[in-house]
Protein backbone atom coordinates (compact mmCIF):
# COMPACT_ATOMS: atom_id res chain seq x y z
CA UNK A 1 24.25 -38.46 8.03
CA UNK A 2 23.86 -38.25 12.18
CA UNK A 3 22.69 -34.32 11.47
CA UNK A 4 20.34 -35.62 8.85
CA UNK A 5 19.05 -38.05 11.34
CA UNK A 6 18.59 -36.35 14.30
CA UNK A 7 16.55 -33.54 12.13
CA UNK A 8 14.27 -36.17 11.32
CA UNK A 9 14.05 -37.53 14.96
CA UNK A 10 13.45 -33.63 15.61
CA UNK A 11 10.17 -33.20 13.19
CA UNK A 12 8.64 -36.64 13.68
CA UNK A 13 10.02 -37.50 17.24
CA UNK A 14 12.10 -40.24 18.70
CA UNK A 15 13.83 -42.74 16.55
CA UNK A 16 15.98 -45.76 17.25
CA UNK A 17 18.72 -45.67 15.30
CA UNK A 18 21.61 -48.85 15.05
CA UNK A 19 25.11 -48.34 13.45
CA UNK A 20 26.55 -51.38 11.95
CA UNK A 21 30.59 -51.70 11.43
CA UNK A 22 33.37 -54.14 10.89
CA UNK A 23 35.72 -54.01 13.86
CA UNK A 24 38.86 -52.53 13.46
CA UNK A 25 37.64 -51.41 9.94
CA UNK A 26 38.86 -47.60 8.30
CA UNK A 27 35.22 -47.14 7.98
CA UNK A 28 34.78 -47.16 11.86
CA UNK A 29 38.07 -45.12 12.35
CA UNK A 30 36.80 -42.91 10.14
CA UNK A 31 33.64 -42.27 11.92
CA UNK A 32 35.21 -42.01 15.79
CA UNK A 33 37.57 -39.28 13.75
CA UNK A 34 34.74 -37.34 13.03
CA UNK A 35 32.47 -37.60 15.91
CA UNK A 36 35.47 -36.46 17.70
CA UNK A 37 36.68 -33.81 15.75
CA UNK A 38 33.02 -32.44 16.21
CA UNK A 39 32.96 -32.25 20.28
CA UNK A 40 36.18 -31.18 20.10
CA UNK A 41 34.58 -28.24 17.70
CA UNK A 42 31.65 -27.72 20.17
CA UNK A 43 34.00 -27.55 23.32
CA UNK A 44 36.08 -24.66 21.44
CA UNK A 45 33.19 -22.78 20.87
CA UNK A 46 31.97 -23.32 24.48
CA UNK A 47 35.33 -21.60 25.73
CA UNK A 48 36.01 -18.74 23.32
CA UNK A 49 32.44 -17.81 24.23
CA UNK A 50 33.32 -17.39 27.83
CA UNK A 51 36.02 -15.46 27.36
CA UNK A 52 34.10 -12.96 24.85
CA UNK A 53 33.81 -9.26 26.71
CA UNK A 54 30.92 -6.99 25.56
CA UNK A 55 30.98 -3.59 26.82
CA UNK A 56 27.84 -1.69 26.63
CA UNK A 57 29.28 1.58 28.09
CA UNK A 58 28.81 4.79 26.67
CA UNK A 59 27.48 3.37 23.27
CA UNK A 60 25.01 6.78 23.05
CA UNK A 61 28.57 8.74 23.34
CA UNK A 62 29.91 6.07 20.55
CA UNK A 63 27.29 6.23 18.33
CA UNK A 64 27.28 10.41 18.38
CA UNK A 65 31.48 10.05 17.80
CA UNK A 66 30.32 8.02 14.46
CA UNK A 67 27.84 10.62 13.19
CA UNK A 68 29.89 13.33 14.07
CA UNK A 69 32.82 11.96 11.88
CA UNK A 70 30.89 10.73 9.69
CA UNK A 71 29.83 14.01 8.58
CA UNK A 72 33.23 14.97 8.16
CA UNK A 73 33.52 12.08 5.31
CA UNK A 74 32.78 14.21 2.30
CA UNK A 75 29.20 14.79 3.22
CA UNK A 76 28.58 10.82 4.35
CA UNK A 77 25.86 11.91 6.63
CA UNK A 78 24.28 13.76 4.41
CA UNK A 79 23.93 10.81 1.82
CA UNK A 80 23.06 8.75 4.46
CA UNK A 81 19.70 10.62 4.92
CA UNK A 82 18.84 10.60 1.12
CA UNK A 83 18.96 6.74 1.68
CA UNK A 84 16.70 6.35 4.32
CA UNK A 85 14.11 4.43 2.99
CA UNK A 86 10.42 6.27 2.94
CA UNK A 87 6.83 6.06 1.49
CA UNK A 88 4.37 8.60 0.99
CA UNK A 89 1.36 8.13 2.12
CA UNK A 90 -2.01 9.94 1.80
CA UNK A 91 -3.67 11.17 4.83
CA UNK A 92 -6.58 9.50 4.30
CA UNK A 93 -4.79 6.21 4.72
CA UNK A 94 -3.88 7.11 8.04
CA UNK A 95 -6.94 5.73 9.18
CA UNK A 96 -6.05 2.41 8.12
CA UNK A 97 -3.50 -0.08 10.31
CA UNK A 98 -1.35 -0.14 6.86
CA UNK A 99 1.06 2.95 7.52
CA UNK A 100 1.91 1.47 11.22
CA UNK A 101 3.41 -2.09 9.42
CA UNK A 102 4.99 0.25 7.12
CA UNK A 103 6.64 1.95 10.20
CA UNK A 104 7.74 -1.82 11.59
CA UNK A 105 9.43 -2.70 8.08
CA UNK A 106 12.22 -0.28 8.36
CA UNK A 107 10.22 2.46 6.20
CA UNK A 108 9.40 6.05 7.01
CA UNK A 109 6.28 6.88 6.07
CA UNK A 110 5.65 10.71 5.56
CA UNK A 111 1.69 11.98 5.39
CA UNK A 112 0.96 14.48 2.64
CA UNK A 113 -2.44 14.86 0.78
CA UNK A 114 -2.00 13.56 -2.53
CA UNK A 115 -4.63 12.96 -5.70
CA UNK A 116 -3.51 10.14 -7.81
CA UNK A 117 -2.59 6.88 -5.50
CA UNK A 118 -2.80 5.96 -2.21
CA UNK A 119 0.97 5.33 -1.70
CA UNK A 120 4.06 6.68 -3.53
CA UNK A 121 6.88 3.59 -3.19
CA UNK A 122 9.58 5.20 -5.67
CA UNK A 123 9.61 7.94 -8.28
CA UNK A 124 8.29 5.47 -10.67
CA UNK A 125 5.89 2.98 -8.47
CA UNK A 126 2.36 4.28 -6.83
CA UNK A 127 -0.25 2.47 -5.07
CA UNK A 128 -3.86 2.42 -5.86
CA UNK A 129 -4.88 0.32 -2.36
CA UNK A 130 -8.58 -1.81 -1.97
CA UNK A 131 -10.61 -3.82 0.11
CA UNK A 132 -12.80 -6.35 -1.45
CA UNK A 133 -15.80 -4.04 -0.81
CA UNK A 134 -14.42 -1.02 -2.01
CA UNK A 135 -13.09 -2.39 -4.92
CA UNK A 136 -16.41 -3.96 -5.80
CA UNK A 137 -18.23 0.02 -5.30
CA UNK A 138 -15.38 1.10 -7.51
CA UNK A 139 -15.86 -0.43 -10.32
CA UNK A 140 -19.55 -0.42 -10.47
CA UNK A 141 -19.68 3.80 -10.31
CA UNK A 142 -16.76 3.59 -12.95
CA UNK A 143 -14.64 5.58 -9.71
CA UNK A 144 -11.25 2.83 -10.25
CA UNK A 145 -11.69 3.37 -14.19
CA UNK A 146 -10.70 7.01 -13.21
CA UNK A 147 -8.03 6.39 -10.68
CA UNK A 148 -6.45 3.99 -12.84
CA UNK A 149 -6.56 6.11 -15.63
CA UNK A 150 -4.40 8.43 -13.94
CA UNK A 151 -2.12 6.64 -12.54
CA UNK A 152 -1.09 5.38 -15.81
CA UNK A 153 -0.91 8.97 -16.99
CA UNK A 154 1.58 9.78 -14.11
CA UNK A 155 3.62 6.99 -13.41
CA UNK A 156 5.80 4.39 -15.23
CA UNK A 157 4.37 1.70 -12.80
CA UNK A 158 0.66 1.65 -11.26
CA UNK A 159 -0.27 -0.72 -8.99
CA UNK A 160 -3.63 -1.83 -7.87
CA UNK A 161 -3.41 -3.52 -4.29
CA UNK A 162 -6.13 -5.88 -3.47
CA UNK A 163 -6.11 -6.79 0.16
CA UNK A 164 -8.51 -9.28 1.33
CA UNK A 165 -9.16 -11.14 4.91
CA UNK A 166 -7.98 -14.56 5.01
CA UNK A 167 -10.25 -15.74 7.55
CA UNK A 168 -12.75 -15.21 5.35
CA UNK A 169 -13.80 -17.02 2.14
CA UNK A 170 -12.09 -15.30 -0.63
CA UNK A 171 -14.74 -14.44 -3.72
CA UNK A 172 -15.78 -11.58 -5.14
CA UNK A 173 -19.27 -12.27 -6.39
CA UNK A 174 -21.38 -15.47 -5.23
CA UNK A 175 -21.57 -19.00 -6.71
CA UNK A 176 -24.99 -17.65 -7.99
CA UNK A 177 -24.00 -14.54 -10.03
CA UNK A 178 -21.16 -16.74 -11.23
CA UNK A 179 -23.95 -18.44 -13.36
CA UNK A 180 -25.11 -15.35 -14.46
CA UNK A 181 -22.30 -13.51 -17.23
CA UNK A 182 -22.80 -10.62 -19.34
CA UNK A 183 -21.13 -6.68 -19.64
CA UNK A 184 -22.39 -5.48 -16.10
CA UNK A 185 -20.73 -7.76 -14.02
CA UNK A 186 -17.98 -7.07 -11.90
CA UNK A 187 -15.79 -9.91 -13.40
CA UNK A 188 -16.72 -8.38 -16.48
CA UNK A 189 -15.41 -4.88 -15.31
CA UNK A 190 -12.47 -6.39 -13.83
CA UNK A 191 -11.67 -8.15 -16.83
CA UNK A 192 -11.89 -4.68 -19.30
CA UNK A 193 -10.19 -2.81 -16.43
CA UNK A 194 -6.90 -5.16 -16.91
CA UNK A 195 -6.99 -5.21 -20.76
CA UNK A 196 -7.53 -0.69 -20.80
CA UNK A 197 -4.96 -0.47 -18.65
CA UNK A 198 -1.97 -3.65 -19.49
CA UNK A 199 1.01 -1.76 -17.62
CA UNK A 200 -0.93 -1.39 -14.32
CA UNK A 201 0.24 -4.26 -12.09
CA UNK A 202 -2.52 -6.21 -9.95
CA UNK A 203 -1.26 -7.35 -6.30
CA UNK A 204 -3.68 -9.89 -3.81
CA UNK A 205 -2.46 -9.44 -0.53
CA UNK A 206 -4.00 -11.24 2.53
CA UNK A 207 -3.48 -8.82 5.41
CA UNK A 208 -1.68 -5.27 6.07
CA UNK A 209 1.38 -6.66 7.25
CA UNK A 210 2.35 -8.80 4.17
CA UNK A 211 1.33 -5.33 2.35
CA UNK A 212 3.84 -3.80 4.89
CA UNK A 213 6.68 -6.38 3.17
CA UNK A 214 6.11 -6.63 -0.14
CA UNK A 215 6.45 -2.56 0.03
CA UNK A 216 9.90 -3.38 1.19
CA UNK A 217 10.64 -5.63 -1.48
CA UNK A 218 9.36 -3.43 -4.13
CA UNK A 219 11.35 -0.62 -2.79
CA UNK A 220 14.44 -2.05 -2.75
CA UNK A 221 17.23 -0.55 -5.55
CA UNK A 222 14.84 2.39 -5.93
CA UNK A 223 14.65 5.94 -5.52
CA UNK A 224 12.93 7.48 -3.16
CA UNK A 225 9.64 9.67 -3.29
CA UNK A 226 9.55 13.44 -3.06
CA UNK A 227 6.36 14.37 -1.17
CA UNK A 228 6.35 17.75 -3.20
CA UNK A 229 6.21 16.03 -6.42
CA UNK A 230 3.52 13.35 -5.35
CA UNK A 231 1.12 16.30 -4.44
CA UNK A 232 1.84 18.39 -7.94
CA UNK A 233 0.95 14.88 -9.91
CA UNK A 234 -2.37 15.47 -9.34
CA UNK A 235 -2.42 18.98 -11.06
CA UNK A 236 -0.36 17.53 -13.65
CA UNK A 237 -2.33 15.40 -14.39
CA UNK A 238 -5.41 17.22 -14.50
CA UNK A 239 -3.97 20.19 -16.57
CA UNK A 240 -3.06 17.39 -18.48
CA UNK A 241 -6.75 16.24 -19.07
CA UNK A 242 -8.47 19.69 -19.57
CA UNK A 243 -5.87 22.02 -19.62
CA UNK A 244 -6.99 23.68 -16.52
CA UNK A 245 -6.08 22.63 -12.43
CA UNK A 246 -8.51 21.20 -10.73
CA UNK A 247 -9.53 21.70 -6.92
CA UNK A 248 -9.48 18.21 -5.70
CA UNK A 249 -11.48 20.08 -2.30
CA UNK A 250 -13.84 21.78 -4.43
CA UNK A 251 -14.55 18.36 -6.47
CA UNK A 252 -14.81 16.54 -3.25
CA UNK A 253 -17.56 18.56 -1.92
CA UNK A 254 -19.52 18.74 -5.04
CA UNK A 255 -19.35 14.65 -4.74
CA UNK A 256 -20.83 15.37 -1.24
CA UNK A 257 -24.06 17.38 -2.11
CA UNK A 258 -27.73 15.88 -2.63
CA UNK A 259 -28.58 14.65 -5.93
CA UNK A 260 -24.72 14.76 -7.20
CA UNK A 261 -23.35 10.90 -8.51
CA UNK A 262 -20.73 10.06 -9.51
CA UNK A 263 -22.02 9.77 -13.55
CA UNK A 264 -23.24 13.33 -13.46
CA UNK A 265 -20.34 14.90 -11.28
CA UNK A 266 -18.23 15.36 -14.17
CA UNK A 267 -21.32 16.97 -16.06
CA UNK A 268 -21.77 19.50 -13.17
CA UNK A 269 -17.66 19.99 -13.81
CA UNK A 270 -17.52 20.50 -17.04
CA UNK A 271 -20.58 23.30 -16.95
CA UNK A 272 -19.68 24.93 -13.94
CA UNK A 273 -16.07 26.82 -13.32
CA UNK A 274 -16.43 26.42 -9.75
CA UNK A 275 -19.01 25.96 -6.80
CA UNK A 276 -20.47 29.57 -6.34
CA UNK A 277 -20.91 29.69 -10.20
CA UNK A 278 -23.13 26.21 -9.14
CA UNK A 279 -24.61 27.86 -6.43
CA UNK A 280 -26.08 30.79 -8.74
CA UNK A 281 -27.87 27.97 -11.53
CA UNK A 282 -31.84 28.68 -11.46
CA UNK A 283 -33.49 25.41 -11.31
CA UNK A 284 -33.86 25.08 -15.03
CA UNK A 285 -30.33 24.90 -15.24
CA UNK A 286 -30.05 22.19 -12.68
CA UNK A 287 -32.32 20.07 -14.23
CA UNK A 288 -31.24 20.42 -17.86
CA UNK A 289 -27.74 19.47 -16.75
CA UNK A 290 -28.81 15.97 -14.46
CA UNK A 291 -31.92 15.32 -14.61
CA UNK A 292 -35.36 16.79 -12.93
CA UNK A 293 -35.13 14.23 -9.57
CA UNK A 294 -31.18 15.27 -8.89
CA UNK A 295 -31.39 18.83 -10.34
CA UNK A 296 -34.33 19.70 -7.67
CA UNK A 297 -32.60 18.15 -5.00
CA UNK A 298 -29.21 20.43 -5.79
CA UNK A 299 -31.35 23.43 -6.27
CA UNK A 300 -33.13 23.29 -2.85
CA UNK A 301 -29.62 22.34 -1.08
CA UNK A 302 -28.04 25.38 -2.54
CA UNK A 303 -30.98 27.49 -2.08
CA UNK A 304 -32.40 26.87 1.32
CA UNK A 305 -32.40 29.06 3.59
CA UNK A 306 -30.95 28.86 6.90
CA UNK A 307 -32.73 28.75 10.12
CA UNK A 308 -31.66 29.84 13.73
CA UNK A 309 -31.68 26.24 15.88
CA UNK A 310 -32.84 26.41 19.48
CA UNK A 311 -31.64 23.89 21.97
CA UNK A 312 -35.17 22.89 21.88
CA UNK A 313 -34.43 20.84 18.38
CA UNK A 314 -31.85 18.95 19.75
């Protein structure tokens, strides 16, 4: 009860406190006993503390001893490696403050270009990661429809990772488009993305480095990635889809040329083997694919010649 009290005392500051007892009562032997018994406790500790010796010496030569016969343990060291906790993470996530809280949790994170997820947790758990903003561009070009689509194909677990700033006001559309409701809104398209895909989990997360924890909560008991097989996932998957591999770097700079969106990309993919196939079309063939605006403007970016610059246009 004199713990509980001076707790209290501690959160909402001083407090007078009065004990009442009957004189020469067991009640107030009792409590002497114990209030005794507890400095007596405190002064113990207080001693054995001064006599404790900690020697820091040659703890590098200690801690080389360890590994060194630990590796003559039936392989210890080695199984101490596949242990080590990691997390693969594309490179363009690198950019991001994300991978650094990753580092401060514990977890290694290893770079590798990969084409389905943002981060690879376990064999069975990837990462689809998005701000507010990006999330909202996604699902209006029908870009997370894609991305969740193959997750699901490739792992027992998807995740979509929301992160949003807290010092902000959390909403993803304003009070006045909340009055509006129909198909094309992007509570709408959250709402069908959730019931296409029911396995895909859906995480908020207010700031990288609760991100960085809950990564090392969900990784915990689980195996961990193999870089090699995160990059192959995307070929997998796409053999998968059209029973050919796609080139994720050829796809990415079709995405990048005038008049290509991302509703007539897979048009252009589907017609074309590859870019210098695309590069050959006559401008017939450009605009019978998508359309007579974005078929010109492909046509003259494939077909325009190129002139010598002079310091003067600079």
């Amino acid at each position: 009860a004199v713990r509980v009290i001076e707790a209290y005392c501690g959160e909402r500051g001083r407090l007078r406190v009065e004990i009442l007892a009957v004189d020469e009562s067991v009640e107030k032997h009792k409590f002497e006993q114990s209030v005794a018994k507890e400095n007596q406790s405190f002064d113990h500790l207080i001693r054995h503390q001064t006599h404790i010796t900690v020697s820091f010496d040659n703890l590098e030569e200690r801690r080389k001893e360890e590994e060194h016969a630990s590796s003559r343990r039936g392989g210890l060291r080695g199984v101490l490696d596949q242990l080590k906790k990691t997390v693969v993470v594309d490179m363009r996530e690198l950019r991001s403050s994300l991978p650094f809280e990753i580092y401060l949790q514990g977890l290694e994170a290893v770079p590798v270009t990969i084409g389905v997820g943002d981060y690879v947790l376990s064999r069975d758990i990837c990462v689809e990661r998005k701000a507010i903003p990006d999330l909202i561009q996604s699902l209006a070009s029908g870009r997370l429809y894609t991305q969740a689509e193959h997750m699901c194909s490739a792992y027992p677990e998807p995740t979509l990772l929301v992160e949003f700033d807290p010092a902000r006001q959390f909403t993803m559309v304003s009070k006045e488009a909340l009055a509006h409701s129909g198909p094309h809104t992007i509570l709408a398209k959250m709402v069908v993305l959730v019931l296409h895909f029911p396995k895909m989990r859906l995480i908020w997360s207010p700031s990288p480095r609760y991100t960085g924890e809950l990564f090392r909560v969900l990784k915990q008991g689980r195996e961990q990635p193999d870089p090699a097989a995160a990059q192959a996932v995307a070929a997998e998957v796409a053999a998968g889809d059209s029973g050919v591999v796609v080139n994720h770097r050829a796809v990415e700079a079709l995405r990048k040329c005038p008049g290509v969106t991302p509703k007539n990309a897979p048009i252009l993919m589907g017609k074309a083997r590859c870019l210098a196939e695309l590069a050959t079309w006559t401008q017939e063939q450009c605009c019978e694919a998508i359309g007579q605006q974005n078929g010109s403007q492909l046509y003259t970016f494939f077909n325009r010649g190129i002139e010598a610059a002079t310091a003067s246009d600079f």
